[in-house]
Protein backbone atom coordinates (compact mmCIF):
# COMPACT_ATOMS: atom_id res chain seq x y z
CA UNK A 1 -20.19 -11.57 7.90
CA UNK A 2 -20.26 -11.29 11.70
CA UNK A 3 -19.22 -7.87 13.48
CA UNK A 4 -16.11 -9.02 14.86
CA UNK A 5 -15.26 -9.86 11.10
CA UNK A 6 -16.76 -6.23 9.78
CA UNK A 7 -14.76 -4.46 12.44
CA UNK A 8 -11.76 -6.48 11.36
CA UNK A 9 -12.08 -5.14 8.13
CA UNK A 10 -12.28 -2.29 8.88
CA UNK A 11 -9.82 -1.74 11.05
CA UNK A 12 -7.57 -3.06 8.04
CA UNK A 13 -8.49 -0.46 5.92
CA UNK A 14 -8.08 2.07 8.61
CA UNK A 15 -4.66 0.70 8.83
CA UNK A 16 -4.09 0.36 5.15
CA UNK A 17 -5.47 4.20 4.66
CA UNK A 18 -3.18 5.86 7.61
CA UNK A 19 -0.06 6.81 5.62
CA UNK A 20 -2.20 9.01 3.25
CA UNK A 21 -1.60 12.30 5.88
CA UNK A 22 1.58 11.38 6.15
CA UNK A 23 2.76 11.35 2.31
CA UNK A 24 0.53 14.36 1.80
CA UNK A 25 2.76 16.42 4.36
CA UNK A 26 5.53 15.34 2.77
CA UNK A 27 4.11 16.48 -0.67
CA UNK A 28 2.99 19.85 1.12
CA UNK A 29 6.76 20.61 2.10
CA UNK A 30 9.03 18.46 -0.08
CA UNK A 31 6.85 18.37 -3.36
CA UNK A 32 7.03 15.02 -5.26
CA UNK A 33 9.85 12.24 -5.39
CA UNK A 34 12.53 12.67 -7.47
CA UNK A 35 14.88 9.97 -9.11
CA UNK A 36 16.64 11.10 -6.54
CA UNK A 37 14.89 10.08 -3.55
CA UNK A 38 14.61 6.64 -4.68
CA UNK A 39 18.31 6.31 -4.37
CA UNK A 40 18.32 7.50 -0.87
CA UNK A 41 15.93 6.19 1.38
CA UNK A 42 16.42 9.18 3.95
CA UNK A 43 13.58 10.62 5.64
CA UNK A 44 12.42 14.05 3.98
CA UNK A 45 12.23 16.86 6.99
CA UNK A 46 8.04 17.30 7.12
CA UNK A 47 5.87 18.97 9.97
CA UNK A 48 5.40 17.98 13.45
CA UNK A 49 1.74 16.80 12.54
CA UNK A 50 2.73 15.46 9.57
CA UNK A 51 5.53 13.17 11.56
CA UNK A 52 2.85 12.63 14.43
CA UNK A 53 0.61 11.06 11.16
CA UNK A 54 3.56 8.99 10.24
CA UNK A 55 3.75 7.37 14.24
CA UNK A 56 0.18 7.26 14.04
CA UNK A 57 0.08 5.17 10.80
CA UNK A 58 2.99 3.05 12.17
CA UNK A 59 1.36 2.07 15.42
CA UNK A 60 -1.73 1.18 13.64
CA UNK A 61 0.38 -1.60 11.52
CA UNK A 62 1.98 -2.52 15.31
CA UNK A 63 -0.89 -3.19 16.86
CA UNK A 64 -3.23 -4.72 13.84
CA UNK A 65 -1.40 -8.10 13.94
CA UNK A 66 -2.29 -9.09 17.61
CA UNK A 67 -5.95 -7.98 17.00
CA UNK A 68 -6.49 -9.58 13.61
CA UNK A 69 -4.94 -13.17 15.36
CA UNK A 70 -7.56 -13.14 18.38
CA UNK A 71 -10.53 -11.75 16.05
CA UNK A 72 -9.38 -14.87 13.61
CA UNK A 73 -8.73 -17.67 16.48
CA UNK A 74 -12.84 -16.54 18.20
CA UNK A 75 -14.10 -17.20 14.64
CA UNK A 76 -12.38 -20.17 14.11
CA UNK A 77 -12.84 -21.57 17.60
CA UNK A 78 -16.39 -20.86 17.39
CA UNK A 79 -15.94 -18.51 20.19
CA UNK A 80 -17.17 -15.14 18.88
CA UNK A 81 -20.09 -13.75 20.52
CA UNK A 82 -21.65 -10.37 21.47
CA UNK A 83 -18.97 -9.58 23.44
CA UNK A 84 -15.91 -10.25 21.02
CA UNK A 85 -18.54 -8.28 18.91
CA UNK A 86 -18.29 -5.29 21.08
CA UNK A 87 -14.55 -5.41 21.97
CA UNK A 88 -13.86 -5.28 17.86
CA UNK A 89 -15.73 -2.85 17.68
CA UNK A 90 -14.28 -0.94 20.71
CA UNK A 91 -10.82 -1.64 19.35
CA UNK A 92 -11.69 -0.06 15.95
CA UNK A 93 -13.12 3.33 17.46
CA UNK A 94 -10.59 3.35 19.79
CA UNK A 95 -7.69 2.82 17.30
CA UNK A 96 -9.72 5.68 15.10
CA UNK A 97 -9.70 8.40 18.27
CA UNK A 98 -6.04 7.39 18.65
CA UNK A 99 -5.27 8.16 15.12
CA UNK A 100 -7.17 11.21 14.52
CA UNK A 101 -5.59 12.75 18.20
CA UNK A 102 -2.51 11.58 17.78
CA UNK A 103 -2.18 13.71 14.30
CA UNK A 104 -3.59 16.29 16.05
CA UNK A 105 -1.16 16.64 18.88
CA UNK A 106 -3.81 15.59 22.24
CA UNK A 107 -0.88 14.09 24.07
CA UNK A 108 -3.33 12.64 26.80
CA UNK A 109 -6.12 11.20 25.05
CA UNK A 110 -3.79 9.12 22.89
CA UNK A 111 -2.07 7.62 25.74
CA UNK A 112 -5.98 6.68 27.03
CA UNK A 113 -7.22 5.76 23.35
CA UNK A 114 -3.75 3.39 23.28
CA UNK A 115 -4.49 1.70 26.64
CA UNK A 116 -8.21 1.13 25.53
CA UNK A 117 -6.89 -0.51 22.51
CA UNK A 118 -4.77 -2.74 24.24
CA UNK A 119 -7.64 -3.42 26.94
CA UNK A 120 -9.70 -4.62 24.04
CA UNK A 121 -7.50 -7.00 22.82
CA UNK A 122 -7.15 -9.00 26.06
CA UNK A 123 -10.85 -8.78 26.37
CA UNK A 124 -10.87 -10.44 23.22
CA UNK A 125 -8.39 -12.97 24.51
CA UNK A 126 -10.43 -13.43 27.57
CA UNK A 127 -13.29 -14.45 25.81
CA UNK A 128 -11.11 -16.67 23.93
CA UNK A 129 -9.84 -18.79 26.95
């Protein structure tokens, strides 16, 4: 499998694995679901970090779809190289930092992590075109 493929996937399970903070605060403060709570959808109050998990986890999903396209159109247009290589890779660790400081509360650094994220993606479309 090539890197921009392994980063890909892994950057799918990063997004597939980002709710787990988010349903263990709300285990932490609400306790389990009830028959209840299947009835009504409505949020369950949690903590601040365990709401900041819940936007992190979110934003993942938001931005996964444009990456996973351009990662998918290189390979298929026999485009992917070193350098959509390295921007996959980029994008994963930045989406990773993002995560981890967004949970935490580092209001600055996630804005930077974000924009990184997003720079990586048009590098991937630049290589692309």
């Amino acid at each position: 499998m090539t890197p921009d493929l392994t980063y890909l996937a892994d950057t799918a399970m990063l997004a597939a694995a980002l709710w787990i903070p988010y349903i263990v605060a709300q285990v932490m403060t609400n306790g389990f679901l009830r028959p209840p709570n299947y009835v009504n959808p409505a949020q369950r109050p949690v903590p601040l970090w365990g709401e900041r998990a819940h936007r992190a986890y979110l934003n993942t999903v938001e931005v996964f779809a444009p990456f996973a396209a351009l990662v998918i159109v290189a390979q298929l247009a026999g485009k992917a190289d070193a350098m959509t290589a390295f921007w996959a890779m980029f994008f994963f660790w930045t989406r990773v930092v993002h995560a981890a400081v967004y949970w935490i509360g580092l209001p600055y650094i996630r804005t930077i992590a974000f924009v990184l994220g997003f720079v990586a993606v048009v590098g991937i479309f630049v290589e692309i075109v």
